[in-house]
C-alpha atoms as a PDB file:
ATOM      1  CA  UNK A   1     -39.482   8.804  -8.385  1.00  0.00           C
ATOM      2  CA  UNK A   2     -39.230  11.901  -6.728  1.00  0.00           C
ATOM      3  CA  UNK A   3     -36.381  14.665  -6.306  1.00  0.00           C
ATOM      4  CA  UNK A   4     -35.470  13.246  -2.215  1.00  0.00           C
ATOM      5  CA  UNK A   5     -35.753   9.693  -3.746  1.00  0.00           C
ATOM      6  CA  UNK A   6     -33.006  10.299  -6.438  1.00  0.00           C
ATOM      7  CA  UNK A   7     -30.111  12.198  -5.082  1.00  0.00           C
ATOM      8  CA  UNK A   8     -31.424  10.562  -1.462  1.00  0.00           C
ATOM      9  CA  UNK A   9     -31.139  13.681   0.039  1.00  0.00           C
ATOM     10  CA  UNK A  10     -30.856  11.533   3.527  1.00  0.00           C
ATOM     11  CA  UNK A  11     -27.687  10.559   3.219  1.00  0.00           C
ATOM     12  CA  UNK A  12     -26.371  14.053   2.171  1.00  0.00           C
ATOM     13  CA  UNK A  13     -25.949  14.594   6.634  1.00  0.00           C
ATOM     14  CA  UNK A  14     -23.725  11.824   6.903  1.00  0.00           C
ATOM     15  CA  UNK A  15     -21.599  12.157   3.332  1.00  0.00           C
ATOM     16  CA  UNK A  16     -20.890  15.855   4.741  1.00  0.00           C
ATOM     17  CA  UNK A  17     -19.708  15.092   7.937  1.00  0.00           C
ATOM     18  CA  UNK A  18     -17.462  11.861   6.412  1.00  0.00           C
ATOM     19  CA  UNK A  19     -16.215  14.724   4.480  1.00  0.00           C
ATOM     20  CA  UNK A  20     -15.822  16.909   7.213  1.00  0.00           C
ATOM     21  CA  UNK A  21     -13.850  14.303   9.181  1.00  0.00           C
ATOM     22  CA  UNK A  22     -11.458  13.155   6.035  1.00  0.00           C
ATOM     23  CA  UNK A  23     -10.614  16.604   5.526  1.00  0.00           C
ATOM     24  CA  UNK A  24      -9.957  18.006   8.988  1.00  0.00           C
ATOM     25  CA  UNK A  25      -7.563  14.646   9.408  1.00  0.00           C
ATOM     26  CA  UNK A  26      -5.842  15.274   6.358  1.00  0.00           C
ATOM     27  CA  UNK A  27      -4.614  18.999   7.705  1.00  0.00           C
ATOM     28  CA  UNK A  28      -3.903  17.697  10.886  1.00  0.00           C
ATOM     29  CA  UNK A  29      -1.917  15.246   9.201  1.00  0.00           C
ATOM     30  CA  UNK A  30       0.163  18.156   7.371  1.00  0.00           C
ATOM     31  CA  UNK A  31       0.578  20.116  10.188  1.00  0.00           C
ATOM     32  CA  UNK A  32       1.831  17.108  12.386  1.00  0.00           C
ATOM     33  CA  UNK A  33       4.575  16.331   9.611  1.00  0.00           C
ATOM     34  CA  UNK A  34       5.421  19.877   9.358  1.00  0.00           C
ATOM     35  CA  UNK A  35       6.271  20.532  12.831  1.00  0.00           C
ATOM     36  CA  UNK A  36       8.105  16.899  13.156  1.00  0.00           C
ATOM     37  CA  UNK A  37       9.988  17.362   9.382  1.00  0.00           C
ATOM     38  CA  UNK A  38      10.006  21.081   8.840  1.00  0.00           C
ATOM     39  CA  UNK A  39      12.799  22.128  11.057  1.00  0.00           C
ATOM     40  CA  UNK A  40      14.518  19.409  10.263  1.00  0.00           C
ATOM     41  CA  UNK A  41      14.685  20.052   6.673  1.00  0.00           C
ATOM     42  CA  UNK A  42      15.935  23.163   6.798  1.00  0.00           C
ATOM     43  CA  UNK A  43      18.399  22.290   8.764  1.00  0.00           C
ATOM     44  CA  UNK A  44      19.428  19.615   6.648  1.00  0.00           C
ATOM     45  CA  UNK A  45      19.591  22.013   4.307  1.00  0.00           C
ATOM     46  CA  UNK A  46      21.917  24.235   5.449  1.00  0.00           C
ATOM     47  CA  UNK A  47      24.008  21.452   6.594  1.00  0.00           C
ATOM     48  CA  UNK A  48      23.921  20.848   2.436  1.00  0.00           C
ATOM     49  CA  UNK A  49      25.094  24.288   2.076  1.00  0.00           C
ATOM     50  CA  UNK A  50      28.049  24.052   4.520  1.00  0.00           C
ATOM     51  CA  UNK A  51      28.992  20.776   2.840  1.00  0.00           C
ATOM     52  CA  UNK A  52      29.199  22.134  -0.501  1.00  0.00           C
ATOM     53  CA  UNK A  53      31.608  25.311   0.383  1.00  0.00           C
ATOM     54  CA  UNK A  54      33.969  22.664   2.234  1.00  0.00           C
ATOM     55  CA  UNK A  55      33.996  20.839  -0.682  1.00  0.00           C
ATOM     56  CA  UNK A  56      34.922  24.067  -2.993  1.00  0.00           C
ATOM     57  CA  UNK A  57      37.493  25.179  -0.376  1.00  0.00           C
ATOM     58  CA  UNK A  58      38.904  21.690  -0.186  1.00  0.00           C
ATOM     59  CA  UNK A  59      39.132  20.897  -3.898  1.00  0.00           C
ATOM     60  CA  UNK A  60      39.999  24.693  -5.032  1.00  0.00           C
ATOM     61  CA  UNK A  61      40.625  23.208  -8.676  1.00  0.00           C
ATOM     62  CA  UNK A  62      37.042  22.960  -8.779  1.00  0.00           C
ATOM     63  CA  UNK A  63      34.719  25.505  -9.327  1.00  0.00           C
ATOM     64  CA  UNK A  64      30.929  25.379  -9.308  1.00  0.00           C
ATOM     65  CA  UNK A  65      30.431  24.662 -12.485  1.00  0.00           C
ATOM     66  CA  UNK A  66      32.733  21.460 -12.219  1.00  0.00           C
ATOM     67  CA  UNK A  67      30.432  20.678  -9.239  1.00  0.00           C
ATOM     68  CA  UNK A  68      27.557  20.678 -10.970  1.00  0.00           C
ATOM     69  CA  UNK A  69      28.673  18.607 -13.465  1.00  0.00           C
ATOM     70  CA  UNK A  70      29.793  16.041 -11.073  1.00  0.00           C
ATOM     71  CA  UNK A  71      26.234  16.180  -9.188  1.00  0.00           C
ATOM     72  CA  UNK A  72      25.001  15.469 -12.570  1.00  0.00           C
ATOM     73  CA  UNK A  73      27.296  12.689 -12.947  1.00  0.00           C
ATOM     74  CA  UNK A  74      26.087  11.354  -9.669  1.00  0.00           C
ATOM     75  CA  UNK A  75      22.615  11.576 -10.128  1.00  0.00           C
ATOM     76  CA  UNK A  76      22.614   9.249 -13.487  1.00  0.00           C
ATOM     77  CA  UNK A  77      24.474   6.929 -11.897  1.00  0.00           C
ATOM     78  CA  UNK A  78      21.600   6.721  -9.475  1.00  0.00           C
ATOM     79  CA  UNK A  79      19.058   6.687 -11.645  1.00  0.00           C
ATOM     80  CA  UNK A  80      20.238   3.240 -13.525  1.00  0.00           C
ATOM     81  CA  UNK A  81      21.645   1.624 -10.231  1.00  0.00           C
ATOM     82  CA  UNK A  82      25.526   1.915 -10.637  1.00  0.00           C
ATOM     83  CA  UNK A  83      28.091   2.630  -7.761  1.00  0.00           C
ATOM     84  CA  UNK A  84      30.808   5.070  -8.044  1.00  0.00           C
ATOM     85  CA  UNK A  85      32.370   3.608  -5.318  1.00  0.00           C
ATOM     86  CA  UNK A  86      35.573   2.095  -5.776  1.00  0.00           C
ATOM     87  CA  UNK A  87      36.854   0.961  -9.430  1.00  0.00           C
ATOM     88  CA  UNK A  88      34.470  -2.256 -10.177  1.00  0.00           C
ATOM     89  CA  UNK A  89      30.727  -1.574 -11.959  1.00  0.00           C
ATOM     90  CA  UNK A  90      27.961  -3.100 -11.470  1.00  0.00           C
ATOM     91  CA  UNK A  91      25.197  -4.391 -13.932  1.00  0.00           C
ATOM     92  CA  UNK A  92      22.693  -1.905 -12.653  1.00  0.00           C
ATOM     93  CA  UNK A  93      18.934  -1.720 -12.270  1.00  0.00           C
ATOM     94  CA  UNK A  94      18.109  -3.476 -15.341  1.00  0.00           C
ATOM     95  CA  UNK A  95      18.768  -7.306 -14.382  1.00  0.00           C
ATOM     96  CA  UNK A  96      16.607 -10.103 -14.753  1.00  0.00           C
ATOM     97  CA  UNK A  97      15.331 -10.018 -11.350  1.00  0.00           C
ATOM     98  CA  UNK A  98      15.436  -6.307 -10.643  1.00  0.00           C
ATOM     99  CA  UNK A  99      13.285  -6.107 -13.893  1.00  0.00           C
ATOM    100  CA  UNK A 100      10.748  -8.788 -12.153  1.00  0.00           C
ATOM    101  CA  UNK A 101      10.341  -6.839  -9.139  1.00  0.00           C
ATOM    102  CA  UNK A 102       9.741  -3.441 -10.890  1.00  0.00           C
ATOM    103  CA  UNK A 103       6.918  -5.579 -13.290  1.00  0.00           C
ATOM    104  CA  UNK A 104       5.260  -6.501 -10.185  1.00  0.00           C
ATOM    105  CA  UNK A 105       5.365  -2.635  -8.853  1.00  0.00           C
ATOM    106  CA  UNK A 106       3.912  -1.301 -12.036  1.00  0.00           C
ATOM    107  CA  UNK A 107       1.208  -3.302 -11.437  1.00  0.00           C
ATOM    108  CA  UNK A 108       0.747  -3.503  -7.649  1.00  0.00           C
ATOM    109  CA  UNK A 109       0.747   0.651  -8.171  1.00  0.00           C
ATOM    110  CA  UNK A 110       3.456   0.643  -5.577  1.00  0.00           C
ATOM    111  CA  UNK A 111       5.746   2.997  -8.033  1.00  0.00           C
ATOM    112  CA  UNK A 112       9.155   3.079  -6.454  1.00  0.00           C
ATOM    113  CA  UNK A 113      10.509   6.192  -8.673  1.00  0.00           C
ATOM    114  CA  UNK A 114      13.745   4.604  -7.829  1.00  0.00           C
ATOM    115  CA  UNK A 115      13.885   3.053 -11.631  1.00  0.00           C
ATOM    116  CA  UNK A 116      11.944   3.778 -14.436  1.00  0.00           C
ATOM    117  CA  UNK A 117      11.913   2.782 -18.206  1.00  0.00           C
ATOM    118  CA  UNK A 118      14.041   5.577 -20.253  1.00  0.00           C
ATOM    119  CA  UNK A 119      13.719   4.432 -23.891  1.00  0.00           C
ATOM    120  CA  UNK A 120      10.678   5.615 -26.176  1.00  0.00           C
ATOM    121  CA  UNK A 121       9.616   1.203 -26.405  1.00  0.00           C
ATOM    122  CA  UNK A 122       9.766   0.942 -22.886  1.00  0.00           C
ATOM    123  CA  UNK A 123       7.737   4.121 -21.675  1.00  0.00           C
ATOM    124  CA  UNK A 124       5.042   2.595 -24.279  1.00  0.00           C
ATOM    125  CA  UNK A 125       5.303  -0.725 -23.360  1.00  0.00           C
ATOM    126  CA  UNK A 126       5.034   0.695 -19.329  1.00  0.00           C
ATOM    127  CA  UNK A 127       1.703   2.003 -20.327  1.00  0.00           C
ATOM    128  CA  UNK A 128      -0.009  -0.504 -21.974  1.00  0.00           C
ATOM    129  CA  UNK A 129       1.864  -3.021 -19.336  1.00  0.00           C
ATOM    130  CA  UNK A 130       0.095  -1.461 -16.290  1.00  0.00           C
ATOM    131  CA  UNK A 131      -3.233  -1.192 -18.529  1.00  0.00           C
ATOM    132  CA  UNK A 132      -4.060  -4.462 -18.376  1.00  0.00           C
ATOM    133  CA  UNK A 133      -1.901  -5.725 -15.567  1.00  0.00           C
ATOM    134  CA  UNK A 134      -3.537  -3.180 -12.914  1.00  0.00           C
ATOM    135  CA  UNK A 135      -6.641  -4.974 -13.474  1.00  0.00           C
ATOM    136  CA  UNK A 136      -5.543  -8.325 -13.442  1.00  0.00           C
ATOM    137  CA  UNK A 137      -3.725  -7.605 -10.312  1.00  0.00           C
ATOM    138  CA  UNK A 138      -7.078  -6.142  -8.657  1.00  0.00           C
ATOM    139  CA  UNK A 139      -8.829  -9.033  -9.656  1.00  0.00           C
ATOM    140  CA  UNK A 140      -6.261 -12.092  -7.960  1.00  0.00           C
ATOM    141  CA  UNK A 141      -5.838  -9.768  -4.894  1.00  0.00           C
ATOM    142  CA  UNK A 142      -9.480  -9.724  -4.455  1.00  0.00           C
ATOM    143  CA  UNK A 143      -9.650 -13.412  -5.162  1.00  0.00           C
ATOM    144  CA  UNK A 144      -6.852 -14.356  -2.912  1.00  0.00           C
ATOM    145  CA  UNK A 145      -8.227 -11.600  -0.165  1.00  0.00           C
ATOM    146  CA  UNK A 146     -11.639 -13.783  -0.241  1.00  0.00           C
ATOM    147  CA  UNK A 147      -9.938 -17.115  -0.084  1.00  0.00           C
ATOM    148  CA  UNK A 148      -8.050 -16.135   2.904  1.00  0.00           C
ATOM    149  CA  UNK A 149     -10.945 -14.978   4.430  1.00  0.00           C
ATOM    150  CA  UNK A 150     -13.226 -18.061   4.220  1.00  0.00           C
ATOM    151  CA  UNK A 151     -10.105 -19.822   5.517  1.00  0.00           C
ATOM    152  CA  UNK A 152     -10.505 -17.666   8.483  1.00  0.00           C
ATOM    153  CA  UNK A 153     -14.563 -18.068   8.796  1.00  0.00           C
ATOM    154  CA  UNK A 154     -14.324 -22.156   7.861  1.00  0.00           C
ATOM    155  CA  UNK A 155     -11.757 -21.876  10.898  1.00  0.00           C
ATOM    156  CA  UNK A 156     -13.808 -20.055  12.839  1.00  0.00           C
ATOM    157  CA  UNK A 157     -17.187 -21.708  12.680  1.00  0.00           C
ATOM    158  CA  UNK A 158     -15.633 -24.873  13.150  1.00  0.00           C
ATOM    159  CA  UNK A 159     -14.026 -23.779  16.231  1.00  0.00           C
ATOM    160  CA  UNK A 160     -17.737 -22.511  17.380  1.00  0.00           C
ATOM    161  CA  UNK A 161     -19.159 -25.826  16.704  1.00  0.00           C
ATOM    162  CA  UNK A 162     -16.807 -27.385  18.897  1.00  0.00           C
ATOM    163  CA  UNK A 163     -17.044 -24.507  21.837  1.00  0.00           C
ATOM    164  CA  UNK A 164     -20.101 -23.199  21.490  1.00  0.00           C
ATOM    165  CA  UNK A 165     -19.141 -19.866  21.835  1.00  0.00           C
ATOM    166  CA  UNK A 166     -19.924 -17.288  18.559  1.00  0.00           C
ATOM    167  CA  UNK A 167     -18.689 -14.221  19.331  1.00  0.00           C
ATOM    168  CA  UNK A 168     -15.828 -15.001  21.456  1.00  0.00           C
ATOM    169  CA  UNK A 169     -14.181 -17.390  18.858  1.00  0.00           C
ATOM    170  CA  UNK A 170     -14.831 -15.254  16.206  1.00  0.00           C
ATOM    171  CA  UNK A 171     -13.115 -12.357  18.058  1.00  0.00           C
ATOM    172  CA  UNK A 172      -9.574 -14.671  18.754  1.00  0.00           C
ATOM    173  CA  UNK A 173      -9.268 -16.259  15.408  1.00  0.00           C
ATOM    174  CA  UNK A 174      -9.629 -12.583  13.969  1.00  0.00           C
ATOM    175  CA  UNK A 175      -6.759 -11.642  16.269  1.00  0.00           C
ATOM    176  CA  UNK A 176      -4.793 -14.747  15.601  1.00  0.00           C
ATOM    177  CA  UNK A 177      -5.023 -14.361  12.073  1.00  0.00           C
ATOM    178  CA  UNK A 178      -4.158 -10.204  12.500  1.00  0.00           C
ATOM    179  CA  UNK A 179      -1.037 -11.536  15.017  1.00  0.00           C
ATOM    180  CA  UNK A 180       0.275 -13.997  12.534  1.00  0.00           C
ATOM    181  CA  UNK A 181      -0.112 -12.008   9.307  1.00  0.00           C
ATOM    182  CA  UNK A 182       1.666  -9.270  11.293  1.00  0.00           C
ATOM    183  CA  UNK A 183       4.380 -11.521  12.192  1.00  0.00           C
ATOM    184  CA  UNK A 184       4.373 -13.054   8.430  1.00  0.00           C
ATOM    185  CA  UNK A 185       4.288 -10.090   6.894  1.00  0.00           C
ATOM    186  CA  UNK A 186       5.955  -7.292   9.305  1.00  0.00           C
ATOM    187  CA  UNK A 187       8.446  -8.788  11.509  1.00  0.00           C
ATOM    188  CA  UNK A 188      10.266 -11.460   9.411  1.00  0.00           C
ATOM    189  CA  UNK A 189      10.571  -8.815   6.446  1.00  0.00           C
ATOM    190  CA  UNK A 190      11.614  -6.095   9.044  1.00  0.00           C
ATOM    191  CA  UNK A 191      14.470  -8.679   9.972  1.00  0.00           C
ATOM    192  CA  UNK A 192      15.414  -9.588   6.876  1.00  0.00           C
ATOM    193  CA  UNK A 193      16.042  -6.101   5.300  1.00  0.00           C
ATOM    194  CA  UNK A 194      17.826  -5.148   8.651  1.00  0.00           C
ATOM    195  CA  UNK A 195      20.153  -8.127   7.967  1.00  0.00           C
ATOM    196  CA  UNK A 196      20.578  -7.763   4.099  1.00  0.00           C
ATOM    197  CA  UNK A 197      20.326  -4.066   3.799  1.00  0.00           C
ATOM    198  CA  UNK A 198      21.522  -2.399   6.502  1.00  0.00           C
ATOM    199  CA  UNK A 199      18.650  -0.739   7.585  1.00  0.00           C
ATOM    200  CA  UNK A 200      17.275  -0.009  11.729  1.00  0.00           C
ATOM    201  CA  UNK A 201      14.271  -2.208  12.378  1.00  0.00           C
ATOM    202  CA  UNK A 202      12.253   1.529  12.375  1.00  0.00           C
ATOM    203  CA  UNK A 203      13.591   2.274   8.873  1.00  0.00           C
ATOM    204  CA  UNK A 204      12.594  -2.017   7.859  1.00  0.00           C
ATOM    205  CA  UNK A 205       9.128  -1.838   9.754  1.00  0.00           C
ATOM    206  CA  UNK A 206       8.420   1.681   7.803  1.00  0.00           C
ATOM    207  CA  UNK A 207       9.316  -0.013   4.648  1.00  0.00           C
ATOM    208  CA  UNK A 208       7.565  -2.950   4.979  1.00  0.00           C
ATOM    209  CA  UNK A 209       4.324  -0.623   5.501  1.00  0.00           C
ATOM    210  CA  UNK A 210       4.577   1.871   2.784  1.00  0.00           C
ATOM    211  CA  UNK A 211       5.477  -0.980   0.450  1.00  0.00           C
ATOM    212  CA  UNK A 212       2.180  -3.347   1.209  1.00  0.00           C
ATOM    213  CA  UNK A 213       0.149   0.028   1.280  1.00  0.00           C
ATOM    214  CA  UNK A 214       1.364   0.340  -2.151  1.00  0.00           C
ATOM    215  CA  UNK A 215       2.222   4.447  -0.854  1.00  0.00           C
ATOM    216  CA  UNK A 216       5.980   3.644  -2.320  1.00  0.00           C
ATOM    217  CA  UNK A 217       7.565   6.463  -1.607  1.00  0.00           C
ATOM    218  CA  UNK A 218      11.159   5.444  -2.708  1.00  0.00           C
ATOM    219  CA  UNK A 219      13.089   6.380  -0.170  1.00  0.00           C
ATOM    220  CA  UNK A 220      13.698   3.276   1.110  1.00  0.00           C
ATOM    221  CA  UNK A 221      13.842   0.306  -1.737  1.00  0.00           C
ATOM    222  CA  UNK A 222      15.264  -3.400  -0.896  1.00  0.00           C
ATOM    223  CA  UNK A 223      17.041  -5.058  -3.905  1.00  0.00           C
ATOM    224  CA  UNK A 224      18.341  -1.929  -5.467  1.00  0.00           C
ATOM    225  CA  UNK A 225      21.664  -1.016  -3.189  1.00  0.00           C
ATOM    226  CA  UNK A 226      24.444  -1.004  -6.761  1.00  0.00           C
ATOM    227  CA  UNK A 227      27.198  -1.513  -3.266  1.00  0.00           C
ATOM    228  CA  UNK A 228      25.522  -4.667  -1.959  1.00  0.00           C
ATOM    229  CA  UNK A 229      25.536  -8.228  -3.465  1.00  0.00           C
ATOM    230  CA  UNK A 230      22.323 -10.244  -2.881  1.00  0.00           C
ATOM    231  CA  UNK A 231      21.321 -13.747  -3.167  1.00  0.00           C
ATOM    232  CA  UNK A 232      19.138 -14.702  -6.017  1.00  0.00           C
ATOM    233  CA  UNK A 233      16.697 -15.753  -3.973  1.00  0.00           C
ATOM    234  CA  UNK A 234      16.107 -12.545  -2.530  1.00  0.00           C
ATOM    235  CA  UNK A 235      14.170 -10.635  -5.515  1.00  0.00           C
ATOM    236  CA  UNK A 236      12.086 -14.056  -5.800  1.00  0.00           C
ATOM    237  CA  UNK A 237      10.967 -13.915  -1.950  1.00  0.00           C
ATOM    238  CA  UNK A 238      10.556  -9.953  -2.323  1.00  0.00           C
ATOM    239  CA  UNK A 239       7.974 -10.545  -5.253  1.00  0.00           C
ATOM    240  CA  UNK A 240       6.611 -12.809  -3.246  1.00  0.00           C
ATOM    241  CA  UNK A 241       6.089 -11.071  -0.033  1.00  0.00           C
ATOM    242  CA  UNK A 242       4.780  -8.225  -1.886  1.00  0.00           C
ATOM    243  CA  UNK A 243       2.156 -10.487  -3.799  1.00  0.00           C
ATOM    244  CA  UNK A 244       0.538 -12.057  -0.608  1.00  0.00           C
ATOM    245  CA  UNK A 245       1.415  -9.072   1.717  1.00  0.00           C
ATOM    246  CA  UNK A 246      -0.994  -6.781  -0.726  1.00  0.00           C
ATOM    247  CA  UNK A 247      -3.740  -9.590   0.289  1.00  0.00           C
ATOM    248  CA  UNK A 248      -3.595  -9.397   3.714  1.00  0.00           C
ATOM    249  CA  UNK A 249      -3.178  -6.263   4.276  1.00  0.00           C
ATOM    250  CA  UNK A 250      -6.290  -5.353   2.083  1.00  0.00           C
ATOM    251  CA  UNK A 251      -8.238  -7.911   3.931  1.00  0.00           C
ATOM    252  CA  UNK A 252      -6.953  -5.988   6.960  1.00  0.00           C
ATOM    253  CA  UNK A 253      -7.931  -2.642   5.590  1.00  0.00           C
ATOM    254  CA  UNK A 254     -11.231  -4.202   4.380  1.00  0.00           C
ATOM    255  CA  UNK A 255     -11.316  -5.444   8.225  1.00  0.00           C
ATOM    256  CA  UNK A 256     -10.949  -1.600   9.153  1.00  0.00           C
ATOM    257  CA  UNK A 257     -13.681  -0.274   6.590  1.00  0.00           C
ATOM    258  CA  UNK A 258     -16.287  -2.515   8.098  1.00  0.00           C
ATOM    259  CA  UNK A 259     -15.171  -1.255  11.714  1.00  0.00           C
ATOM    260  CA  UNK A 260     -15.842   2.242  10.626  1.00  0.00           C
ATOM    261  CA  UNK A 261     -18.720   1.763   8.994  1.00  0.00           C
ATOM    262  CA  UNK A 262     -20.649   0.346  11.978  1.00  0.00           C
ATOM    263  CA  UNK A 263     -19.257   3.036  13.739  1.00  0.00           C
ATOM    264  CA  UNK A 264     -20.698   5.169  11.176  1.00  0.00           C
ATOM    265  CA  UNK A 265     -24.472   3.732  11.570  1.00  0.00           C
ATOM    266  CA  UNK A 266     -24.033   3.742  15.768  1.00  0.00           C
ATOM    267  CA  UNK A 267     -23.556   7.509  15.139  1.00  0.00           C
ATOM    268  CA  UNK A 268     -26.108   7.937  13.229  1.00  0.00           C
ATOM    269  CA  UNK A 269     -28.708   5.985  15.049  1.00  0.00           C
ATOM    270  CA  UNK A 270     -27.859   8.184  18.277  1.00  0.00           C
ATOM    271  CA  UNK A 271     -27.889  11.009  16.904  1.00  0.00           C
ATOM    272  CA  UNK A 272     -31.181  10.541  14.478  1.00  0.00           C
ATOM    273  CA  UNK A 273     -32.597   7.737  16.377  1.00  0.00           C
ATOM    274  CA  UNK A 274     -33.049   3.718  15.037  1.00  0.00           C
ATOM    275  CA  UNK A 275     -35.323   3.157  12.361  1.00  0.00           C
ATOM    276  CA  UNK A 276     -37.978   0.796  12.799  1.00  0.00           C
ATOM    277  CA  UNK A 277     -37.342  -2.512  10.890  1.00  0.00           C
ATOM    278  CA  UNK A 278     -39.776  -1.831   8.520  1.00  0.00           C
ATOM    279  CA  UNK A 279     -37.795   1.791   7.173  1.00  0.00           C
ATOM    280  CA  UNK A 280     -34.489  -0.399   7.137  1.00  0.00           C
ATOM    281  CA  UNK A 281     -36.271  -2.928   5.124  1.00  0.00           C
ATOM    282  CA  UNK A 282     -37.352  -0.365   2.737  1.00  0.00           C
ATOM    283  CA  UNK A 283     -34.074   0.946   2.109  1.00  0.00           C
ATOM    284  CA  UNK A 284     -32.522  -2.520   1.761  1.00  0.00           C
ATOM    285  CA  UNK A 285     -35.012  -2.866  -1.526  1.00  0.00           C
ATOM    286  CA  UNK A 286     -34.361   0.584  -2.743  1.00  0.00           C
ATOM    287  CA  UNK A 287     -30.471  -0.281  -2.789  1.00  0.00           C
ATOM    288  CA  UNK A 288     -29.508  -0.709  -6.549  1.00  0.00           C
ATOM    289  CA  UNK A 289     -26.454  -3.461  -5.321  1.00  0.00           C
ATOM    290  CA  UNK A 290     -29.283  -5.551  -3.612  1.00  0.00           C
ATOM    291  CA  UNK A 291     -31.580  -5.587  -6.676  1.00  0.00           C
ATOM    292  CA  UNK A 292     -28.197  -6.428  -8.907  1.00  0.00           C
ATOM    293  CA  UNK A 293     -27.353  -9.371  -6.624  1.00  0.00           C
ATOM    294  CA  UNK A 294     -31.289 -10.144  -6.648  1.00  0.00           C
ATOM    295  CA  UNK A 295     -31.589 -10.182 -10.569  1.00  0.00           C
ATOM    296  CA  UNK A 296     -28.442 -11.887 -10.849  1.00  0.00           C
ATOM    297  CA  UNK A 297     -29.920 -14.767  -8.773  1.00  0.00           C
ATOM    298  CA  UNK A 298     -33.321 -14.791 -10.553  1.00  0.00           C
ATOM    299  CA  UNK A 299     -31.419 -14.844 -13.835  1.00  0.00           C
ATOM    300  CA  UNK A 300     -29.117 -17.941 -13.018  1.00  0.00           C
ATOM    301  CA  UNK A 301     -30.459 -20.949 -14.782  1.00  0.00           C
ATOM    302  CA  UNK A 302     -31.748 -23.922 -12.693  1.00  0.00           C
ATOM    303  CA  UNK A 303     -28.668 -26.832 -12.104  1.00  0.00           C
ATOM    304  CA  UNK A 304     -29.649 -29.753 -14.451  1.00  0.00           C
ATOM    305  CA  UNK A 305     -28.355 -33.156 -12.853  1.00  0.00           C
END
């Protein structure tokens, strides 16, 4: 084997400019959010400011030291789901159901920050929790994101063998499929948290994405309002939204990656030229996954009847 042959010094082009690409979208990424948030933070900030001194001018009896120790107050209260609002408590994070949803995202890798485990058992338990349920999760998601998409390809080469037509049914039970997931998994959410947590449809429809794209900001978390009473049903169909939403939306990304790719090997064949079927035929044998899923067929033992 020789020194091209293993570090395939041919592909080194095309990893570079991937690189090139990921890198000069990530800083135009930054510099998009810091013109659009930027100004806006700081004014927010010295609306914070101007907020505070009213509050020391209107409440003279208390001094900044009080006010810090109310903040601190505040922010515990927070942090374990309880309302200062009124004179009635609440049970806080830590219920039954609350504690289902934030088991499903420590595994999902969502990762709220909105509740966390504070005792020495639970931070212990968190870690060897996610340790094995990461995995597990991985593994049903990519078992449930296969299912659904045989479902799709049973539908759609049925549909061919009663049209006729490949690529053109192909094409609309794709989009079908896209349309109602989006529906499924978008727009009845996006109405739902509008309705139960007060939320615009921008603020539900931004949720709904940075949830199932297991980003999880915090910022915005259904089910964890201490001022709002919910059904108990509503934790149950949140788990459960979450669950299949994580599917389809990595069957959709998965949908995405295979997009690009071909993109990918257009580019390169215009700008390098197509290889003759017999170079892509060599490099199909060279490729270590096609000699795994070779040897793993030549090793499966013949099917006694």
């Amino acid at each position: 084997m020789g020194m091209k042959e293993m570090f395939n010094l041919a592909r080194v082009p095309s990893i570079l400019m991937l690189g090139f690409i990921y890198v000069a979208y990530v800083l135009i990424g930054g510099v998009i959010f810091w013109k659009l948030e930027g100004d806006l933070g700081r004014k927010d900030l010295t609306e914070l400011l101007l907020n505070k001194q009213r509050l020391l001018m209107t409440y003279s009896c208390l001094n900044q030291d009080g006010l810090e120790e109310v903040a601190q107050v505040v922010q515990d209260a927070s942090k374990v789901g309880l309302s200062l609002k009124g004179n009635h408590t609440t049970d806080g994070f830590w219920k039954f159901t609350s504690s289902a949803v934030f088991a499903a995202t420590v595994v999902t890798t969502i990762g709220y920050g909105n509740m966390s485990p504070s005792s020495t058992a639970g931070q212990i338990f968190c870690v060897f929790f996610a340790l094995f349920g990461i995995p597990l999760n991985m593994v049903i998601l990519n078992r449930v994101g296969k299912y659904m998409l045989a479902l799709e390809r049973n539908v759609s080469d049925f549909l061919e063998g009663k049209s006729g037509q490949k690529g053109y049914t192909r094409f609309f039970v794709h989009l079908f499929c896209c349309i109602c997931g989006t529906v499924l998994f978008f727009i009845v959410p996006m109405l739902l948290f509008q309705q139960h947590e007060g939320w615009t449809y921008s603020q539900a429809i931004y949720y709904c994405f940075i949830t199932l794209s297991t980003i999880g900001f915090g910022d915005f978390v259904a089910d964890s309002n201490p001022d709002k009473s919910y059904p108990d049903w509503y934790s149950f169909l949140m788990a459960s939204w979450i669950f299949f939403g994580l599917a389809w939306l990595a069957l959709l990304i998965n949908h995405s990656i295979d997009i690009l790719e071909r993109l990918n090997s257009l580019l390169k064949k215009g700008c390098c030229g197509g290889k003759t079927q017999e170079e892509s035929g060599s490099v199909d044998n060279n490729n270590p996954d096609t000699q795994v899923e070779d040897d793993d067929e030549i090793k499966k033992p013949p099917i006694t009847q």
